[in-house]
C-alpha atoms as a PDB file:
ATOM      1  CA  UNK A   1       7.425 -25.947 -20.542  1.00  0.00           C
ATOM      2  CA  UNK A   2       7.940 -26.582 -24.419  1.00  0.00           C
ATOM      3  CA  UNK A   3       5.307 -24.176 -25.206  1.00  0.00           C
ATOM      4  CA  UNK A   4       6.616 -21.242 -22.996  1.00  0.00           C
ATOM      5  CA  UNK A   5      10.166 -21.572 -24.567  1.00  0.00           C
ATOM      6  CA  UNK A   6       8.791 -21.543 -28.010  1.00  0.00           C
ATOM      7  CA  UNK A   7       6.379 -18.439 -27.349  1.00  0.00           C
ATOM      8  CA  UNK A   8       9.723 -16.828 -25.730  1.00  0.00           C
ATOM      9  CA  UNK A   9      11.222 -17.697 -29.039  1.00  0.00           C
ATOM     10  CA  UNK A  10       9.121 -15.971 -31.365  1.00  0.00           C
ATOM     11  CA  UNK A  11       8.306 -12.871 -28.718  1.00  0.00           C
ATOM     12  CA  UNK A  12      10.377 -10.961 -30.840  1.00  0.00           C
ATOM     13  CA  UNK A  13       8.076 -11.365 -34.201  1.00  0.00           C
ATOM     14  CA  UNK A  14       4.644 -11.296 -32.269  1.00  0.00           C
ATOM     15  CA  UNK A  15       5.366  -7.579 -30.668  1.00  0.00           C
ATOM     16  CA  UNK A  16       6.675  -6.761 -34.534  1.00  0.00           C
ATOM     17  CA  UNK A  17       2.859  -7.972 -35.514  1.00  0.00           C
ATOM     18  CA  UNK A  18       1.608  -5.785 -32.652  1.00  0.00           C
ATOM     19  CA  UNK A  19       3.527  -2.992 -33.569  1.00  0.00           C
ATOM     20  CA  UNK A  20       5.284  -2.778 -30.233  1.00  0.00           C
ATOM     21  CA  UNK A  21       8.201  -0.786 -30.483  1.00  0.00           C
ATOM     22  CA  UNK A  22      10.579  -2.895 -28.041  1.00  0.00           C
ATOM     23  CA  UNK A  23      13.171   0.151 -28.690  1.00  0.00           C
ATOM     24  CA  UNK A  24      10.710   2.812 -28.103  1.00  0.00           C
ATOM     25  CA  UNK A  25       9.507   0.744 -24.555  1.00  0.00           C
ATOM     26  CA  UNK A  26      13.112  -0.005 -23.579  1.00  0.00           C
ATOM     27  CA  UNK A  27      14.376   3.846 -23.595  1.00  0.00           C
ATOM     28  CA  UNK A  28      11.387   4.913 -21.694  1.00  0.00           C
ATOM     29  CA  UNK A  29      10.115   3.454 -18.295  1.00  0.00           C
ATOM     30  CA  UNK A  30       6.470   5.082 -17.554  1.00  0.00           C
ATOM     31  CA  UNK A  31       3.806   2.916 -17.111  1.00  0.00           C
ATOM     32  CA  UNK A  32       0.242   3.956 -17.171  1.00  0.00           C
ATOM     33  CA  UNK A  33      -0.680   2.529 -14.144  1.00  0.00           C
ATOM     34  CA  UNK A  34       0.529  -0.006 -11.254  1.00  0.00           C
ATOM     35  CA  UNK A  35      -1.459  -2.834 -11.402  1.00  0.00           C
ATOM     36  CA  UNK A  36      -1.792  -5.003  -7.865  1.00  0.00           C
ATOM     37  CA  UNK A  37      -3.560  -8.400  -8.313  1.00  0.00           C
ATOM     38  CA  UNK A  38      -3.204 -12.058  -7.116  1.00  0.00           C
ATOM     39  CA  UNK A  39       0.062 -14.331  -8.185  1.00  0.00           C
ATOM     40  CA  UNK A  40      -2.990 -16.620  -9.552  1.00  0.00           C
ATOM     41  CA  UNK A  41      -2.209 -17.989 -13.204  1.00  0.00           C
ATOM     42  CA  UNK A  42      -5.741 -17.308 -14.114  1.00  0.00           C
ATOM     43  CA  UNK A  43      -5.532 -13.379 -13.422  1.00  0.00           C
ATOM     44  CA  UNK A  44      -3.828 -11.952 -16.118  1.00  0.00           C
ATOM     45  CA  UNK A  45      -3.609  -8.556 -15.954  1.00  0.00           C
ATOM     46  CA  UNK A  46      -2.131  -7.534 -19.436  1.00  0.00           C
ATOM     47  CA  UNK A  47      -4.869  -9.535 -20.877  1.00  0.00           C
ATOM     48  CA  UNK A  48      -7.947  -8.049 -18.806  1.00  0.00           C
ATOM     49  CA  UNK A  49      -6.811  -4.729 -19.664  1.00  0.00           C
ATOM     50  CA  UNK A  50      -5.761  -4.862 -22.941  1.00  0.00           C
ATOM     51  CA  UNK A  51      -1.832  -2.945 -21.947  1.00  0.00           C
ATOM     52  CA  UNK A  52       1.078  -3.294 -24.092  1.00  0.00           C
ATOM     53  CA  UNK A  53       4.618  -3.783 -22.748  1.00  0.00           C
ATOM     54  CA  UNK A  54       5.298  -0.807 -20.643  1.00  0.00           C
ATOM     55  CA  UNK A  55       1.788   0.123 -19.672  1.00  0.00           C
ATOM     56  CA  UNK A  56       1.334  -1.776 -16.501  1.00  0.00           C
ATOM     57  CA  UNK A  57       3.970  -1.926 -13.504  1.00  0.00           C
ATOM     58  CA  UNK A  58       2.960  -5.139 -11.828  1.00  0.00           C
ATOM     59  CA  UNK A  59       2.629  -6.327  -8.433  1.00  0.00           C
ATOM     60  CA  UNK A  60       1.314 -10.185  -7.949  1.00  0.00           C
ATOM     61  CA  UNK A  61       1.275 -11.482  -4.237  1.00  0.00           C
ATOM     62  CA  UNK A  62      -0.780 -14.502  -3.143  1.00  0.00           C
ATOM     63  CA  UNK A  63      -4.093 -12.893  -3.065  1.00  0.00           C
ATOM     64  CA  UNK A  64      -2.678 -10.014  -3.980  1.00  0.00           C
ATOM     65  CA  UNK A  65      -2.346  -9.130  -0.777  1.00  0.00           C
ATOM     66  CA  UNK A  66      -0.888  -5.810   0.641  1.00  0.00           C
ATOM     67  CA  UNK A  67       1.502  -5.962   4.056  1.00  0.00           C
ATOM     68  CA  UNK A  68       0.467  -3.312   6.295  1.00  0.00           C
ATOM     69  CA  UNK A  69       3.161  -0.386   6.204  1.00  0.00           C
ATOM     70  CA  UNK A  70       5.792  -0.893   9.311  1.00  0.00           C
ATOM     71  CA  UNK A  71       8.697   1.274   8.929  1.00  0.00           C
ATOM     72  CA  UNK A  72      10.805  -1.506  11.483  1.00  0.00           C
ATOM     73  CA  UNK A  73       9.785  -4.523   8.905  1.00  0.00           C
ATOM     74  CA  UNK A  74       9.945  -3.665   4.982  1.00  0.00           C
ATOM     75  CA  UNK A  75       8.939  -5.982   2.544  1.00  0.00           C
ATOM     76  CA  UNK A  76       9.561  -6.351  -0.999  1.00  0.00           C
ATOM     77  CA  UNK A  77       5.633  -6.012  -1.795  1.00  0.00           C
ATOM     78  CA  UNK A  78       6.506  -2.272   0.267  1.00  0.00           C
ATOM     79  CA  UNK A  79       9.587  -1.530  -1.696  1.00  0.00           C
ATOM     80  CA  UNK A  80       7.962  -2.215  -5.163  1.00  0.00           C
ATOM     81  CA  UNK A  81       4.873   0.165  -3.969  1.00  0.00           C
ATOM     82  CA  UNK A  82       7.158   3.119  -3.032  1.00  0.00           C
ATOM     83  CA  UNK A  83       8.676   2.834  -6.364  1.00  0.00           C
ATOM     84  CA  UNK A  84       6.324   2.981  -8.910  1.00  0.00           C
ATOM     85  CA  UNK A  85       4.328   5.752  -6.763  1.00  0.00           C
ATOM     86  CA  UNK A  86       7.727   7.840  -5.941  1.00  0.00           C
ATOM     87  CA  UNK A  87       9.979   6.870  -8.424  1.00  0.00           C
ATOM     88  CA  UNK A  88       7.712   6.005 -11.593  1.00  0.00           C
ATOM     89  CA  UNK A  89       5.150   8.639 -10.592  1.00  0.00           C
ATOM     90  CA  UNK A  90       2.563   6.498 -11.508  1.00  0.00           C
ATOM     91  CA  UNK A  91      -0.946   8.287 -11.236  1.00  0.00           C
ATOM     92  CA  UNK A  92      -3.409   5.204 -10.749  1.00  0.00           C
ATOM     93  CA  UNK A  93      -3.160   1.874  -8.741  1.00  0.00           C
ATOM     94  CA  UNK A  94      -5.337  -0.584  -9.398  1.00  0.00           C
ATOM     95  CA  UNK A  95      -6.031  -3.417  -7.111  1.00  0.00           C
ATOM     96  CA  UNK A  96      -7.620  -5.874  -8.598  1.00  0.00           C
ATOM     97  CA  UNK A  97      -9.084  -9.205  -6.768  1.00  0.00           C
ATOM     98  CA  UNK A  98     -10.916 -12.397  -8.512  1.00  0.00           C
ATOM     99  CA  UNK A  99     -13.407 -15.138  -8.105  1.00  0.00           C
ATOM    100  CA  UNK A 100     -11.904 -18.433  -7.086  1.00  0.00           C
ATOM    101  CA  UNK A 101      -9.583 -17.188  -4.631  1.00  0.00           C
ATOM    102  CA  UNK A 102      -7.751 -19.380  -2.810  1.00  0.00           C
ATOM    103  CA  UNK A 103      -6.963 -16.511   0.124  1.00  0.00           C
ATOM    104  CA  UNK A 104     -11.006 -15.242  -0.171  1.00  0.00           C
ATOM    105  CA  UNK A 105     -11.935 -19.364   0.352  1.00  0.00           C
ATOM    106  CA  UNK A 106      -9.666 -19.836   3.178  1.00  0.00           C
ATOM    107  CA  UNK A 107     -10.432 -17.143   5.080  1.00  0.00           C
ATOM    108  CA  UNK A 108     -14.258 -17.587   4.840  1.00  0.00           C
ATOM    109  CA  UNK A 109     -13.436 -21.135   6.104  1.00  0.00           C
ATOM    110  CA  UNK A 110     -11.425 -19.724   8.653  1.00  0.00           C
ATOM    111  CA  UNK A 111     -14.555 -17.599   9.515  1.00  0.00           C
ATOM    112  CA  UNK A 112     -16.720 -20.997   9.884  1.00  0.00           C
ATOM    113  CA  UNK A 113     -13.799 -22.445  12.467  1.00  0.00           C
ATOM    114  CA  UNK A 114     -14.283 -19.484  14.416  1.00  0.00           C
ATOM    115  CA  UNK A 115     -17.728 -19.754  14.915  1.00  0.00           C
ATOM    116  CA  UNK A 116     -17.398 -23.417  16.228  1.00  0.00           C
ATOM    117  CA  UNK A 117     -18.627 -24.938  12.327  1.00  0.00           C
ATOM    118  CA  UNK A 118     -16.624 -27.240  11.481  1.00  0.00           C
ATOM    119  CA  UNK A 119     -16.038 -29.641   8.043  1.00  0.00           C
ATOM    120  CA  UNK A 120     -15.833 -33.365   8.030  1.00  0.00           C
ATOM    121  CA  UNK A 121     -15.453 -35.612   4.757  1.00  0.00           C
ATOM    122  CA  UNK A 122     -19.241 -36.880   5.322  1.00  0.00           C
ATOM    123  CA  UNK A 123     -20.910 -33.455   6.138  1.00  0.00           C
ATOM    124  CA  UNK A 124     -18.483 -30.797   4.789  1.00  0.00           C
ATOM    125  CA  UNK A 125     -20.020 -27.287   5.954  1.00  0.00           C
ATOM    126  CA  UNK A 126     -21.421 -24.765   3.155  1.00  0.00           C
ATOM    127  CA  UNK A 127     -19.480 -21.253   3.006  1.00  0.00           C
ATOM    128  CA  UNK A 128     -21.769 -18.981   4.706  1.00  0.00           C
ATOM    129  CA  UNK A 129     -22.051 -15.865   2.803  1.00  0.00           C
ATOM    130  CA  UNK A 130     -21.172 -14.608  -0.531  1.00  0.00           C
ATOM    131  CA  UNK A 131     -17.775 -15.252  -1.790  1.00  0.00           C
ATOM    132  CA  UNK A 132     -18.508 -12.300  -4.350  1.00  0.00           C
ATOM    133  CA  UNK A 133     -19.018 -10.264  -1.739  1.00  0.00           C
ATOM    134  CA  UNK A 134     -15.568 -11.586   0.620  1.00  0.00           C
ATOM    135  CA  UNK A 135     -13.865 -10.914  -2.621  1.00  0.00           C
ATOM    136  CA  UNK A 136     -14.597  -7.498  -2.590  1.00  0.00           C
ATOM    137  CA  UNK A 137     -14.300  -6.745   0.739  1.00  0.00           C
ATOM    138  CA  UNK A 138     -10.876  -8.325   0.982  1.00  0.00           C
ATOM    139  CA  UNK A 139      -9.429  -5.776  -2.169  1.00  0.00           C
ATOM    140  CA  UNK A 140     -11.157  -2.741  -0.133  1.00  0.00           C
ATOM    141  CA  UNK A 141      -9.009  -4.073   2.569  1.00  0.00           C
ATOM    142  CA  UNK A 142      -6.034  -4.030   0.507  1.00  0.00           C
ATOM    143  CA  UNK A 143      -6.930  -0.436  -1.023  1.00  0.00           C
ATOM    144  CA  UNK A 144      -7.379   0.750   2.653  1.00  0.00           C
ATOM    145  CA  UNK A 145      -3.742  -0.947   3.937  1.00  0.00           C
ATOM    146  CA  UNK A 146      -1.847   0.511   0.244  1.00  0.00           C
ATOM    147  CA  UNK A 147      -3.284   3.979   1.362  1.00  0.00           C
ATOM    148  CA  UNK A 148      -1.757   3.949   4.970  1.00  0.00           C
ATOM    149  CA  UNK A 149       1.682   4.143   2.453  1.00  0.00           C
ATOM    150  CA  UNK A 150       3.992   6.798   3.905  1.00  0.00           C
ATOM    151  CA  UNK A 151       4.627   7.506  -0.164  1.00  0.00           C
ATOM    152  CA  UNK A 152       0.791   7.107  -1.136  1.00  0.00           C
ATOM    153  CA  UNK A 153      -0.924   9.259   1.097  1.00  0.00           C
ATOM    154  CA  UNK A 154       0.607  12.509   0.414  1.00  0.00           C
ATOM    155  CA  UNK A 155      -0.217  12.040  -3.361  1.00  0.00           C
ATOM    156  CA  UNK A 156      -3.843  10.992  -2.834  1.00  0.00           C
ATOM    157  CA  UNK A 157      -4.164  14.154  -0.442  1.00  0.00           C
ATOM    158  CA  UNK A 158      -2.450  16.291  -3.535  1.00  0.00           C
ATOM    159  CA  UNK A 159      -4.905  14.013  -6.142  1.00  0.00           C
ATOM    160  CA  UNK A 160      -1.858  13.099  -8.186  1.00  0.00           C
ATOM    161  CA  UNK A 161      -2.792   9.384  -7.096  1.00  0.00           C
ATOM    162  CA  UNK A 162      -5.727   7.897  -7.676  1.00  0.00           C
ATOM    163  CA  UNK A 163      -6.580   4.234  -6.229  1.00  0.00           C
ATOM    164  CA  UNK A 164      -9.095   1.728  -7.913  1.00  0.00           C
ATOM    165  CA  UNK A 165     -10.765  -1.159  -6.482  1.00  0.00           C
ATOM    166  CA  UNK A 166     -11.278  -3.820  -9.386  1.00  0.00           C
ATOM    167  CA  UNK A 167     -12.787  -7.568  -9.246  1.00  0.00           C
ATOM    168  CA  UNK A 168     -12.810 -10.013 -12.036  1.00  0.00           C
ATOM    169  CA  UNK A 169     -14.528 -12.741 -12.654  1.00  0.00           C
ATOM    170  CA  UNK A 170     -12.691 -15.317 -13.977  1.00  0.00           C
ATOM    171  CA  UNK A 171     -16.010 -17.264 -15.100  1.00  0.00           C
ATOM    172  CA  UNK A 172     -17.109 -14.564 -17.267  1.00  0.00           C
ATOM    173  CA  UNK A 173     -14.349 -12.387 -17.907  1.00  0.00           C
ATOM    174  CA  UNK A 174     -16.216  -9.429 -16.434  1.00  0.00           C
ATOM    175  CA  UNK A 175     -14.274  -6.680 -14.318  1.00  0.00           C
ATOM    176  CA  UNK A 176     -16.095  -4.547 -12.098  1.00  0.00           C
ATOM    177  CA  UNK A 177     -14.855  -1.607 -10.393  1.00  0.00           C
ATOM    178  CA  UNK A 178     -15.644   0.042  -7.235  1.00  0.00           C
ATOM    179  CA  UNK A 179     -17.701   3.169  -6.807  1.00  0.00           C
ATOM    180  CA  UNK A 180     -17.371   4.588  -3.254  1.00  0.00           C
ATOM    181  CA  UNK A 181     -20.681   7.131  -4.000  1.00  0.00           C
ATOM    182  CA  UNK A 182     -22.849   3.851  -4.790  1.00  0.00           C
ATOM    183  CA  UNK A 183     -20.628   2.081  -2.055  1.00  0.00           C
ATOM    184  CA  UNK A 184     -20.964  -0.940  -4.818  1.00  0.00           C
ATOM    185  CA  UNK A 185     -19.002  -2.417  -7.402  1.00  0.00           C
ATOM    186  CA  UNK A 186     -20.212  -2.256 -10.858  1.00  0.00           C
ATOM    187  CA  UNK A 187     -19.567  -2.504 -14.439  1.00  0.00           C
ATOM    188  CA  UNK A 188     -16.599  -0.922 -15.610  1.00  0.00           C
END
């Protein structure tokens, strides 16, 4: 914890070395982009991407996962959503998934139960299939359940809204992005 409060400390002469102008960021709210990823401490997003304060507006959920709209039952993940695309007018979301994910690993072990394959301590059962490939399926899941957005769907109809399906690997530090002509994802 000693560390954190010391970099809090000193945040003040590191932006000054970055030339971040905390003034300049503070009288203007308009990120670049939204930026949706897993609460994971390994993903982090500033870092992959490079953004200075103000660039991204952040949302991190376990697994970054996205509720499905329901008007009866809102949800902060919702609320935060609406705002940067109605308030902020952001013009890209990126979801953005990751190797090593807890939500990805339980739910292909969830997928093993189902089928009747079970784990025990002597003769734990392998993951069948390719985690990669879970991973990116579940943030094209999470693209597809963002877009069903009462405020996202009229802006990607006008094209003032763009959404981007991103997967890093936390082993290499490689991002790839989704390409919906290729139906792949590949190198940014």
């Amino acid at each position: 914890m000693q560390y954190l409060i010391d970099q809090a400390r000193v945040f003040r002469a590191r932006a000054a070395a970055h030339t971040v102008d905390l003034a300049g960021v503070a009288r203007r709210h308009r990120p670049r982009a939204m930026f949706i990823s897993c609460s994971d401490a390994r993903v982090v997003p500033a870092l992959i991407t490079a953004a200075q304060p103000g660039d991204l507006f952040e949302l991190r959920t376990y697994g970054g996962v996205i509720p499905p709209y329901d008007a009866k039952t809102p949800t902060g993940e919702g609320r935060t959503m609406e705002y940067a695309v109605s308030e902020l007018h952001v013009s890209d979301i990126i979801v953005c998934g990751h190797s090593h994910c807890d939500v990805v690993t339980a739910a292909m072990h969830n997928s093993l139960a189902a089928s009747g394959i079970t784990e025990s301590d002597d003769d734990p059962a392998p993951l069948i299939g390719d985690l990669t490939a879970t991973g990116h399926w579940h943030v094209l899941t999470q693209l597809d359940a963002l877009s069903n957005y009462p405020c996202v769907a009229p802006r990607l109809a006008d094209r003032s809204l763009q959404l981007h399906a991103w997967f890093h690997d936390i082993d290499t530090g490689t991002t790839v992005a989704h390409h919906a002509r290729a139906s792949a994802f590949l190198p940014l």
